[in-house]
N, C-alpha and C. Protein backbone atom coordinates (compact mmCIF):
# COMPACT_ATOMS: atom_id res chain seq x y z
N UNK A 1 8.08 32.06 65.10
CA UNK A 1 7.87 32.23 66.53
C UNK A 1 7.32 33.62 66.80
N UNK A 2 6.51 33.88 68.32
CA UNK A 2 5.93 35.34 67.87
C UNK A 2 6.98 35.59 69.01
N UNK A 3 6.44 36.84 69.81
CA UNK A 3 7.56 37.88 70.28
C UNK A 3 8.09 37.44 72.05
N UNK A 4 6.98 35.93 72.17
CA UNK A 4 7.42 35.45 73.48
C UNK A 4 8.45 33.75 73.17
N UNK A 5 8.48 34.00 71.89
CA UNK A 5 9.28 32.78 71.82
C UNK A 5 8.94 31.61 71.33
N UNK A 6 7.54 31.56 71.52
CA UNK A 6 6.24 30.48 70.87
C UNK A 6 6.69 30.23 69.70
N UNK A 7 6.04 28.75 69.72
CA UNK A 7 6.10 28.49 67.59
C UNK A 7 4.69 29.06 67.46
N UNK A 8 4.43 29.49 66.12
CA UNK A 8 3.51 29.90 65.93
C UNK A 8 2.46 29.26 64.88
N UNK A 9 1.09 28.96 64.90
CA UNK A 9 0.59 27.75 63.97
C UNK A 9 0.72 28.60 62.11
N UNK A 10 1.16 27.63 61.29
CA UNK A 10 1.09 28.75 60.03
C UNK A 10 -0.48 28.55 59.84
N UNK A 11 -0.40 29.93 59.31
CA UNK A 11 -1.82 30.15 58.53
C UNK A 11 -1.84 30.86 56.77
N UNK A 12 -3.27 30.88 56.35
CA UNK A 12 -3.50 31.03 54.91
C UNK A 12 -4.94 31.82 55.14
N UNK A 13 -5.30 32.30 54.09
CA UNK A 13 -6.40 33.11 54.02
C UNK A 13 -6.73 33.17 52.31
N UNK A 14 -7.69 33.37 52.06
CA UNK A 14 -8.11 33.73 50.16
C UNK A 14 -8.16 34.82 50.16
N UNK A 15 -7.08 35.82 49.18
CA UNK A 15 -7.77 37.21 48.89
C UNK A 15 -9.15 37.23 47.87
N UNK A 16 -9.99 36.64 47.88
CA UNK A 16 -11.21 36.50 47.09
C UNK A 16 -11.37 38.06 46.19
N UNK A 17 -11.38 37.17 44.75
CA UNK A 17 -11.34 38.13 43.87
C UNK A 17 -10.09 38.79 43.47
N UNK A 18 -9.22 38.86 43.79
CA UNK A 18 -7.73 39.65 43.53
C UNK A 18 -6.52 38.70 43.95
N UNK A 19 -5.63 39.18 43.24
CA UNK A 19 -4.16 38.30 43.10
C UNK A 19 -3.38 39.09 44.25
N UNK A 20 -2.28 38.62 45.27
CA UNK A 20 -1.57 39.34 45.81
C UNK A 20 -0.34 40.17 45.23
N UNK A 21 0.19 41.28 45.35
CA UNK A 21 1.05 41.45 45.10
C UNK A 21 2.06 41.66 46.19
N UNK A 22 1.71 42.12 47.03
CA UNK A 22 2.79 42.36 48.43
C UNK A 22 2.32 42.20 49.39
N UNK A 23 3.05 42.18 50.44
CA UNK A 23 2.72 41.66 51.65
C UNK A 23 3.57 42.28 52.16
N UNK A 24 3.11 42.86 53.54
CA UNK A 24 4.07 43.63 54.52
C UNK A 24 3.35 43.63 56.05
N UNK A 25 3.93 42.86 57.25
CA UNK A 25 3.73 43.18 58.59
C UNK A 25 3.70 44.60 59.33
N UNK A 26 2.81 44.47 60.02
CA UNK A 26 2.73 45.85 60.62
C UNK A 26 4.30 45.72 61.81
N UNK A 27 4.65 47.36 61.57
CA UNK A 27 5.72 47.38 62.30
C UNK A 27 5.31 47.69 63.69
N UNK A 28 4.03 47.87 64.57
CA UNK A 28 3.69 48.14 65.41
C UNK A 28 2.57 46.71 65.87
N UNK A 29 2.43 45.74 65.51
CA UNK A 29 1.02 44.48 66.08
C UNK A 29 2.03 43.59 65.12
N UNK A 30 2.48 42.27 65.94
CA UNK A 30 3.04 41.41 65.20
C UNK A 30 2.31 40.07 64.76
N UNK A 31 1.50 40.44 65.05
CA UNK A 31 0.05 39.87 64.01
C UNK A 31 -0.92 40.17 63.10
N UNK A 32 -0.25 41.48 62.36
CA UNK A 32 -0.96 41.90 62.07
C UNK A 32 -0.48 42.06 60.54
N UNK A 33 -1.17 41.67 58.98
CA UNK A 33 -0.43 41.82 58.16
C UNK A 33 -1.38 42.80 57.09
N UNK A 34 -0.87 43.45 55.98
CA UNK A 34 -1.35 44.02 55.20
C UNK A 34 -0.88 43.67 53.46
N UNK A 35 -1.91 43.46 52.77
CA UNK A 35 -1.50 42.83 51.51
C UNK A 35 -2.24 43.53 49.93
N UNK A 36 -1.58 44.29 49.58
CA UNK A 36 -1.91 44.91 48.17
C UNK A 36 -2.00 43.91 47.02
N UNK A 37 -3.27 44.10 46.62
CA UNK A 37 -4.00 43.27 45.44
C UNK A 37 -4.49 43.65 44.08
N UNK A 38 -4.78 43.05 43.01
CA UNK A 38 -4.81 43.19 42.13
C UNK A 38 -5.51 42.41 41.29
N UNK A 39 -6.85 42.69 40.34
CA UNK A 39 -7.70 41.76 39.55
C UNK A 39 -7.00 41.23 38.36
N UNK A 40 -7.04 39.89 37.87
CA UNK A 40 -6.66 39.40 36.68
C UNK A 40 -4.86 39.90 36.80
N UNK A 41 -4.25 39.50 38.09
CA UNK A 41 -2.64 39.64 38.13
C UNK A 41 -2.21 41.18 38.08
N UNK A 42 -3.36 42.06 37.99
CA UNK A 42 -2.76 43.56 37.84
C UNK A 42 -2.83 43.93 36.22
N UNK A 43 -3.29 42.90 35.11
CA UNK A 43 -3.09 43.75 34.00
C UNK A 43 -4.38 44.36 34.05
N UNK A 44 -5.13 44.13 34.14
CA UNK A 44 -6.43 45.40 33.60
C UNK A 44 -7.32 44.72 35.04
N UNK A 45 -8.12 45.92 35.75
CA UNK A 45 -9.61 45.62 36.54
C UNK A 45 -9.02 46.20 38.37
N UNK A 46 -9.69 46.38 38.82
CA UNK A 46 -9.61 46.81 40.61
C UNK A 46 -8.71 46.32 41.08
N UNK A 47 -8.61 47.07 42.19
CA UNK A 47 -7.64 46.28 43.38
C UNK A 47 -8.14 46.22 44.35
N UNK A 48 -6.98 46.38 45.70
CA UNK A 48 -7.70 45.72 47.21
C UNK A 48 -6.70 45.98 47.92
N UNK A 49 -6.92 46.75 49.04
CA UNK A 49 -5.62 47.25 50.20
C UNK A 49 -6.39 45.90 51.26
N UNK A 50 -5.80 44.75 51.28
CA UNK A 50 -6.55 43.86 52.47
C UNK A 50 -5.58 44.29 53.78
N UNK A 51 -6.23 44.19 54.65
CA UNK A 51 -5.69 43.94 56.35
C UNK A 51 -5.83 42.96 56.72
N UNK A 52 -5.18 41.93 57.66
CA UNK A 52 -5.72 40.69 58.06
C UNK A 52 -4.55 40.70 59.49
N UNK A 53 -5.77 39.85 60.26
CA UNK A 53 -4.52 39.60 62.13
C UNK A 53 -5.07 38.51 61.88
N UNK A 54 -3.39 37.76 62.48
CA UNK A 54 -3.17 36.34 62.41
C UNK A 54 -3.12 35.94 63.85
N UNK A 55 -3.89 34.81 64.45
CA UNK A 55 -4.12 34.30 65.76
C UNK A 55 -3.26 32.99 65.65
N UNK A 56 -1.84 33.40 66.23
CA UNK A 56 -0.39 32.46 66.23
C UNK A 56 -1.06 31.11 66.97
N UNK A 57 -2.27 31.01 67.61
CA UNK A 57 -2.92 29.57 68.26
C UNK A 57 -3.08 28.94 67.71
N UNK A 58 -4.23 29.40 66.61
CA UNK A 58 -5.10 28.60 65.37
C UNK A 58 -4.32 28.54 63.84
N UNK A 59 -3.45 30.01 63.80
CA UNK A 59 -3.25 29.82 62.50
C UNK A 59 -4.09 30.22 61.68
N UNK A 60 -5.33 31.16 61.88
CA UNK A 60 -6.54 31.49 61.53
C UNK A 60 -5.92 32.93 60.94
N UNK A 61 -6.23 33.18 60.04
CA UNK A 61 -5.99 35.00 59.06
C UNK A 61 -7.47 35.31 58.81
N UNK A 62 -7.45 36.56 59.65
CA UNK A 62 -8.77 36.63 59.37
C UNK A 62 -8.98 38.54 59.27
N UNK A 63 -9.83 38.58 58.04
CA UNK A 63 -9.79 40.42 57.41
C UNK A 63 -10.13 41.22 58.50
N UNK A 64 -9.65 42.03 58.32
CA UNK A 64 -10.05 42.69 59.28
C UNK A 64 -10.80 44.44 58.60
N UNK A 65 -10.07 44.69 57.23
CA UNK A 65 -10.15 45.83 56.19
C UNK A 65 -10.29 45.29 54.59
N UNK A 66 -11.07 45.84 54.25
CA UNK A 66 -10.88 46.10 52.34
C UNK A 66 -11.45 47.06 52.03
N UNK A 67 -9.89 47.91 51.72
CA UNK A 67 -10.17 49.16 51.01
C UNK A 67 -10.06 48.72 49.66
N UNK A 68 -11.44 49.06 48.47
CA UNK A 68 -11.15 48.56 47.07
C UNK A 68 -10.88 50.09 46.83
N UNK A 69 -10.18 50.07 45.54
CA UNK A 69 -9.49 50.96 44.46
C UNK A 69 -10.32 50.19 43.09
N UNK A 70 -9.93 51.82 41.75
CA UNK A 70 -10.82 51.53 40.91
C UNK A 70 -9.21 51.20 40.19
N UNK A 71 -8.02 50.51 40.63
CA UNK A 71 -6.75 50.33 39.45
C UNK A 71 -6.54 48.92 40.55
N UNK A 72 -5.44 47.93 39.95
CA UNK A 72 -4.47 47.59 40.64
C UNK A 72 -3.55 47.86 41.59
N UNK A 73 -3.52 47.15 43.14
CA UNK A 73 -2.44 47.69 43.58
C UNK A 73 -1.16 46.85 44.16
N UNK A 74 -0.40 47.58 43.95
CA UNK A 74 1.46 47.04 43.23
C UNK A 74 2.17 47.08 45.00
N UNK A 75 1.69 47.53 45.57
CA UNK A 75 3.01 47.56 47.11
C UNK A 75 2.40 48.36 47.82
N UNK A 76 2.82 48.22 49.18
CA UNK A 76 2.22 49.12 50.35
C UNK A 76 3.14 49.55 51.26
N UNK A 77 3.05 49.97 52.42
CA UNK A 77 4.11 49.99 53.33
C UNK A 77 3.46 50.76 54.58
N UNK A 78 3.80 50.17 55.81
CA UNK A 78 3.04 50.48 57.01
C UNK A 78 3.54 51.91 57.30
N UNK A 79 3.51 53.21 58.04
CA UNK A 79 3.70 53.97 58.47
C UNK A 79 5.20 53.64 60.11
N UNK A 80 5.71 54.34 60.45
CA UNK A 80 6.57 54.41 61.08
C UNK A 80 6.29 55.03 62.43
N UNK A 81 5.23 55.93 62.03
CA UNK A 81 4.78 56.94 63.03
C UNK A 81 3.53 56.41 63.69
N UNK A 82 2.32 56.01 62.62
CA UNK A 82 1.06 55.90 63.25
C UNK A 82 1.23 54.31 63.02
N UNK A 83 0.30 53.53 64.07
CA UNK A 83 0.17 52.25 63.80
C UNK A 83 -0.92 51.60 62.97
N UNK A 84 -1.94 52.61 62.91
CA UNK A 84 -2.99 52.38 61.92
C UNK A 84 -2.58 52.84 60.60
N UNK A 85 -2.00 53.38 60.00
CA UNK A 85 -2.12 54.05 58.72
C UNK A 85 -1.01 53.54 57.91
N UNK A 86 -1.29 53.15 56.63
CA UNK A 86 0.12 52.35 55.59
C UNK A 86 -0.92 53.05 54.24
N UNK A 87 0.18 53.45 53.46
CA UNK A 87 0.22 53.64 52.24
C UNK A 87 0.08 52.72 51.10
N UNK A 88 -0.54 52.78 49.77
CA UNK A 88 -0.31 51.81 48.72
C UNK A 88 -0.30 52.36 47.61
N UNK A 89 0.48 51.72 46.40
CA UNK A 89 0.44 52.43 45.18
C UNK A 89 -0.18 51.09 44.05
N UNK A 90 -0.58 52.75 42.98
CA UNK A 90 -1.79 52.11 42.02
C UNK A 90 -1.26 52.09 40.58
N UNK A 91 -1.76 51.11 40.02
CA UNK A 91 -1.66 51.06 38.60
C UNK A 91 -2.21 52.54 37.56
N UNK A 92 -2.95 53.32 38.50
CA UNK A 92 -3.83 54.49 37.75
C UNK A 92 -2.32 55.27 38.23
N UNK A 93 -1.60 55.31 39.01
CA UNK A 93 -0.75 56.67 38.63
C UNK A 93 -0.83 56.79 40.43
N UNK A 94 -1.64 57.28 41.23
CA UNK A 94 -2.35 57.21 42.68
C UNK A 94 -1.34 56.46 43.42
N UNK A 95 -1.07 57.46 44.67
CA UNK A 95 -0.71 57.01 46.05
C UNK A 95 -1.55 56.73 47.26
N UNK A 96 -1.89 55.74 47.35
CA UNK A 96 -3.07 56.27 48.59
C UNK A 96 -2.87 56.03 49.97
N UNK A 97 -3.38 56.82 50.74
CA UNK A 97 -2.96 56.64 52.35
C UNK A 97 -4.36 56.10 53.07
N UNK A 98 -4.56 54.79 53.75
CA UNK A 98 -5.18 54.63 54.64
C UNK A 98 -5.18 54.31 56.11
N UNK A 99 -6.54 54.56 56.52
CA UNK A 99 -6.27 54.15 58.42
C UNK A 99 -7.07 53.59 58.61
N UNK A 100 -6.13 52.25 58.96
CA UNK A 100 -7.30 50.83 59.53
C UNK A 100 -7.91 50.99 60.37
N UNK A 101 -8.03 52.18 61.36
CA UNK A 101 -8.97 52.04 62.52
C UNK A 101 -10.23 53.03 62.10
N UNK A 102 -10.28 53.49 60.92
CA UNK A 102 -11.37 54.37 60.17
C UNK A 102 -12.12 53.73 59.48
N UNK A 103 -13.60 53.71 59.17
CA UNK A 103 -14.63 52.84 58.48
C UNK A 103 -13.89 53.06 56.91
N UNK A 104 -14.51 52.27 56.08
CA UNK A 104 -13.82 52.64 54.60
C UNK A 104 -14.71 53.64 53.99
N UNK A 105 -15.59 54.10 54.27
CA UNK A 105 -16.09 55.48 53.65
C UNK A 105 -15.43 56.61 54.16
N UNK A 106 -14.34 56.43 55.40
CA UNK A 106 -13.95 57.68 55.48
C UNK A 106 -12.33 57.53 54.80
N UNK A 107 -12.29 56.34 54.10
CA UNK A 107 -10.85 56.11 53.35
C UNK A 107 -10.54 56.11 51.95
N UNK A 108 -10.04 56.76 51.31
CA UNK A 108 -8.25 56.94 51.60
C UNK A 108 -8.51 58.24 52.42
N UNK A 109 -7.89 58.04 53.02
CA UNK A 109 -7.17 59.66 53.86
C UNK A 109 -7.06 60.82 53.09
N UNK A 110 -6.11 60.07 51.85
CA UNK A 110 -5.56 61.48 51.10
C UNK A 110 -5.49 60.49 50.03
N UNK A 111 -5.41 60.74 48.63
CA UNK A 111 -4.96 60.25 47.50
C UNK A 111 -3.88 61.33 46.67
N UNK A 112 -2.66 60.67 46.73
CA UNK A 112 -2.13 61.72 45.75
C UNK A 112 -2.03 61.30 44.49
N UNK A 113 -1.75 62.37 43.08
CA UNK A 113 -2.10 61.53 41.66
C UNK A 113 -0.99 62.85 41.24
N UNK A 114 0.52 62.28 41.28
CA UNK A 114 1.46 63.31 40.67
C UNK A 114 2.06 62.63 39.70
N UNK A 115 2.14 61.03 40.10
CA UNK A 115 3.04 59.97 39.08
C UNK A 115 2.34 60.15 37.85
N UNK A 116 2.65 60.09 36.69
CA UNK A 116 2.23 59.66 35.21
C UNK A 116 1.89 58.54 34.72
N UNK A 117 2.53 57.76 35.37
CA UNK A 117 1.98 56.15 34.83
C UNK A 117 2.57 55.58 35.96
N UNK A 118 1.97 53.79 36.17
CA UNK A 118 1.68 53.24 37.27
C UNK A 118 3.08 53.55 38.25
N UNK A 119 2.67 53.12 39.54
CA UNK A 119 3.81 53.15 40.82
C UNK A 119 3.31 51.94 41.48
N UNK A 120 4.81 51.49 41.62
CA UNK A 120 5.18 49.72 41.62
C UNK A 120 6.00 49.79 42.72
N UNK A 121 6.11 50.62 43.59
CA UNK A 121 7.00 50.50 44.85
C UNK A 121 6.45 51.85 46.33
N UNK A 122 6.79 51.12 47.36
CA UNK A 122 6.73 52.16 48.28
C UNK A 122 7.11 51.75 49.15
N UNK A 123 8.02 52.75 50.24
CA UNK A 123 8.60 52.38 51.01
C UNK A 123 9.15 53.22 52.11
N UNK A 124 8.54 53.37 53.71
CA UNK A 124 8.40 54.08 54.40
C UNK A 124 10.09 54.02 55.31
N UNK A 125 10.20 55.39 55.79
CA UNK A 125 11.18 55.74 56.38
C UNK A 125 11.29 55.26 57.14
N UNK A 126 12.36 54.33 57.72
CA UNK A 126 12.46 53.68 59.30
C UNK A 126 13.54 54.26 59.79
N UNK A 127 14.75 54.81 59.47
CA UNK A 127 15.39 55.50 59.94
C UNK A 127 15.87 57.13 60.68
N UNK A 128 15.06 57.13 59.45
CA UNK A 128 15.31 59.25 59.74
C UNK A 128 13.70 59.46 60.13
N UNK A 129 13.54 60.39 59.02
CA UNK A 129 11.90 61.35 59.57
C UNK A 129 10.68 60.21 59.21
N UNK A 130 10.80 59.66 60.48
CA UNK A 130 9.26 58.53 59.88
C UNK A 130 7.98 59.01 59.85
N UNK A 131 7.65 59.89 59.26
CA UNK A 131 6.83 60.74 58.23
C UNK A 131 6.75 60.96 56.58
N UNK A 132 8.36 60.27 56.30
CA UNK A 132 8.06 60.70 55.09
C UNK A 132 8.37 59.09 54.50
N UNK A 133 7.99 58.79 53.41
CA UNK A 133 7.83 57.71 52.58
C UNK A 133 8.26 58.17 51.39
N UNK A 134 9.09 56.89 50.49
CA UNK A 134 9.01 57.10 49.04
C UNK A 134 8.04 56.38 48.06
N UNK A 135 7.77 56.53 46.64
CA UNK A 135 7.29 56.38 45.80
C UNK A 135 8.26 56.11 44.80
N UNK A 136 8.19 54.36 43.50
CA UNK A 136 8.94 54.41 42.26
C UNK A 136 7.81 54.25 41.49
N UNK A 137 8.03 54.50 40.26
CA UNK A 137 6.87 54.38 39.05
C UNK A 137 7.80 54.22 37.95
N UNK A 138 7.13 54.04 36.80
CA UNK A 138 6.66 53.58 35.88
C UNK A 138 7.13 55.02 35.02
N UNK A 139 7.30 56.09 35.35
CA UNK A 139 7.19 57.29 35.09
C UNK A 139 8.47 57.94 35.02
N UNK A 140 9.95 56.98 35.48
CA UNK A 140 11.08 56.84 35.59
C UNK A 140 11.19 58.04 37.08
N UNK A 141 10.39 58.39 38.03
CA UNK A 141 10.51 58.91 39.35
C UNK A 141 10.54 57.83 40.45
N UNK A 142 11.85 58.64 40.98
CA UNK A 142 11.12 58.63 42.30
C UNK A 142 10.43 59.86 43.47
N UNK A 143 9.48 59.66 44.11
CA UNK A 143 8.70 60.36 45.06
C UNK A 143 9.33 60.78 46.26
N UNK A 144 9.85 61.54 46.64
CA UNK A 144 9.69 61.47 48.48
C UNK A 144 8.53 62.31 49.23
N UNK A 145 7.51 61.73 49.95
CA UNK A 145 6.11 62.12 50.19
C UNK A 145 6.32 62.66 51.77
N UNK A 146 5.28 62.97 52.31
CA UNK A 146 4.99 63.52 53.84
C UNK A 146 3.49 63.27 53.82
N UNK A 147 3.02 62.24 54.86
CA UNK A 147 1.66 62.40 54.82
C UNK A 147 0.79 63.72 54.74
N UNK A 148 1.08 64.49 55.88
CA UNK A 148 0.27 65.46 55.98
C UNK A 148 0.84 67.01 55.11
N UNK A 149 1.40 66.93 53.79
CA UNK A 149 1.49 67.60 52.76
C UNK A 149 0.78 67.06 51.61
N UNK A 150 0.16 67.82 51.17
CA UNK A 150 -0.60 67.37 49.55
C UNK A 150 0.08 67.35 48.38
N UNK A 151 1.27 67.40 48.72
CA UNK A 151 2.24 67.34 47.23
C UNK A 151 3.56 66.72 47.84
N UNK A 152 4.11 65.95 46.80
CA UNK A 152 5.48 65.42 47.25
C UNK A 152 6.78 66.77 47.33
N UNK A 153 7.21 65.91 48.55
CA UNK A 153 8.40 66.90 48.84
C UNK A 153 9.70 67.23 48.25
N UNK A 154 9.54 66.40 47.00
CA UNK A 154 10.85 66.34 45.76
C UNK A 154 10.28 64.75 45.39
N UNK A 155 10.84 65.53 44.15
CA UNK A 155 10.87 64.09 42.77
C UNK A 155 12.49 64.36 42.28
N UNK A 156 12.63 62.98 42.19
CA UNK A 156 14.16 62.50 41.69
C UNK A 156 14.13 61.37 40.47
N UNK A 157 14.36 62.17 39.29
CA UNK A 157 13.83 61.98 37.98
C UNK A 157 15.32 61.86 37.25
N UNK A 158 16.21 60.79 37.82
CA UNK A 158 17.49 60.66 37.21
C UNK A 158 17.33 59.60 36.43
N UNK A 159 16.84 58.75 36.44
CA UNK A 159 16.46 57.41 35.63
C UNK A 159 16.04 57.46 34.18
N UNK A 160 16.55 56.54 33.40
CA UNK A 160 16.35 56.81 31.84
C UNK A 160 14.93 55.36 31.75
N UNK A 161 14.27 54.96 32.55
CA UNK A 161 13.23 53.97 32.44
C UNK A 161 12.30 54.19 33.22
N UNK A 162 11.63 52.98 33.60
CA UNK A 162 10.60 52.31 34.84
C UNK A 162 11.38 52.26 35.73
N UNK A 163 10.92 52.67 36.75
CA UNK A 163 11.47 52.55 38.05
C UNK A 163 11.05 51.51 38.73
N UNK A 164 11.35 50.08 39.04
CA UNK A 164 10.55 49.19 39.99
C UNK A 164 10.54 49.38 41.22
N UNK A 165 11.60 50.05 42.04
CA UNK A 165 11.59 49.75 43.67
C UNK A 165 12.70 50.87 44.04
N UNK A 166 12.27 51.30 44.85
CA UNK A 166 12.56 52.38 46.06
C UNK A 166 12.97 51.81 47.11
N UNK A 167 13.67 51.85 48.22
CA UNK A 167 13.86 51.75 49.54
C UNK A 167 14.79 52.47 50.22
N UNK A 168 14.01 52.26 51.30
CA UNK A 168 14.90 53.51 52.62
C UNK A 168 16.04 52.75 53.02
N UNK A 169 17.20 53.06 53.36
CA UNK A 169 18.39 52.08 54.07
C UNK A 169 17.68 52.55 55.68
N UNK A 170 17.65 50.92 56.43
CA UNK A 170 17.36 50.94 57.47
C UNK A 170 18.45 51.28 58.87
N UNK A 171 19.46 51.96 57.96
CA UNK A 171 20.52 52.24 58.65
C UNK A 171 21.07 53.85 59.11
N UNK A 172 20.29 54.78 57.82
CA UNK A 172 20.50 55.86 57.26
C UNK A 172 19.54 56.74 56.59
N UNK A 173 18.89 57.55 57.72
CA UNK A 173 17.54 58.08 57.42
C UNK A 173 17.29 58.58 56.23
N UNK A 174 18.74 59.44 55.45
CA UNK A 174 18.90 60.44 54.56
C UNK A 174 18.85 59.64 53.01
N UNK A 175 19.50 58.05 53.00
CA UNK A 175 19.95 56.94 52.10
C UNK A 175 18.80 56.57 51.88
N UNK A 176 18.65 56.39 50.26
CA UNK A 176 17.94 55.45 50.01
C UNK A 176 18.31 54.95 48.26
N UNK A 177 17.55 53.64 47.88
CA UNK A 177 18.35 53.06 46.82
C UNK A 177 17.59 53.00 45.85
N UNK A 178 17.28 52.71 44.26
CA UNK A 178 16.60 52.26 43.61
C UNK A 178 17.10 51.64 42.81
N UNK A 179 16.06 50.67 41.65
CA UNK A 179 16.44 49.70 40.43
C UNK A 179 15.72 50.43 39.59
N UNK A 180 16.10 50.59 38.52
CA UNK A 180 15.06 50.66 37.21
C UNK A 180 15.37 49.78 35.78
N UNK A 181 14.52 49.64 34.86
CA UNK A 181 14.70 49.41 33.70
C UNK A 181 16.19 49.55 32.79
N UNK A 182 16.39 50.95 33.49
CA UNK A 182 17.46 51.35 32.63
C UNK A 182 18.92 50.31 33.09
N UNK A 183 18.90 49.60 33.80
CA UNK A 183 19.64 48.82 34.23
C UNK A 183 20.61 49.13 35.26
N UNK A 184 20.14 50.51 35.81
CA UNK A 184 20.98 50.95 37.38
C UNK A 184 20.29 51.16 38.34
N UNK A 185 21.16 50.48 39.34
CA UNK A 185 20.73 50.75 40.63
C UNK A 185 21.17 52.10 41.21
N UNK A 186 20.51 53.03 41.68
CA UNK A 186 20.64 54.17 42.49
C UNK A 186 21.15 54.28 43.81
N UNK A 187 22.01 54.52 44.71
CA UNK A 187 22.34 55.06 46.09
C UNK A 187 21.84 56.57 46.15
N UNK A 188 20.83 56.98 46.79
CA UNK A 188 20.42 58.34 47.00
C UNK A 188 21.07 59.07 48.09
């Protein structure tokens, strides 16, 4: 149902050329979705930051953005602050920040490249400072970022593996959790 109560028609779309890996609604347009992609499932070849708004009438998904990348990309996450701008992470190591209301030659915004090997999670602050976002990798880190800083604002490198997933508690600006390889889950 959308935000007046309506059923809403389902819809589908082809990411042509790339596999999905995530999917995340904008927290600001509730039609509006964003989906990180990946050639040949993410093991080797490009990716794809897609945008797409869904028309709850028709059921119609239709692009609206494709930002390509020269890696795979593993997760995204909308911004808290701006309604145009969501983050995604890459199989090359790369964080990247874009803004859907900017042509794609003037995108990524910013690329950061601090991880060592791929980053498979991201996940923006909804509680506390919705400015800052985390980062997990592959690299046994985690990230905590600020858009408008060029370097992360601490790395938390307690993990004896891969890190798969990061998240903010939507309860507790300061909290946040992770999984890794090593077979523990984190409370931050």
């Amino acid at each position: 149902r959308d935000a007046d109560g309506d059923t809403m028609a389902p819809g589908a779309m082809h990411t042509v050329g790339v596999n999905g890996y995530a999917v995340k609604f904008s927290p600001f347009n509730p039609t509006r979705v964003a989906i990180s992609a990946s050639q040949n499932f993410g093991i080797i070849g490009n990716g794809a930051q897609i945008v797409a708004d869904y028309d709850p009438l028709t059921g119609a998904l239709v692009e609206i953005q494709r930002f390509h990348t020269r890696d795979g990309l593993y997760d995204c996450a909308w911004s808290e602050a701006h309604e145009n701008v969501l983050v995604s992470v890459s199989g090359d190591g790369s964080v990247k920040v874009w803004d859907v209301a900017a042509p794609p030659a003037a995108n990524p915004l910013r690329s950061f490249h601090e991880h060592a090997h791929e980053v498979y999670s991201a996940s923006w602050n909804i509680a506390g400072a919705r400015d800052t976002f985390l980062t997990a990798s592959w690299d046994e880190t985690v990230k905590l970022w600020n858009v408008e800083h060029g370097v992360s604002l601490r790395t938390f490198a307690e993990h004896a593996y891969c890190v798969y997933a990061s998240e903010w508690s939507p309860h507790h600006g300061d909290i946040f959790a992770s999984a890794s390889g090593d077979c523990l889950l984190k409370i931050w």
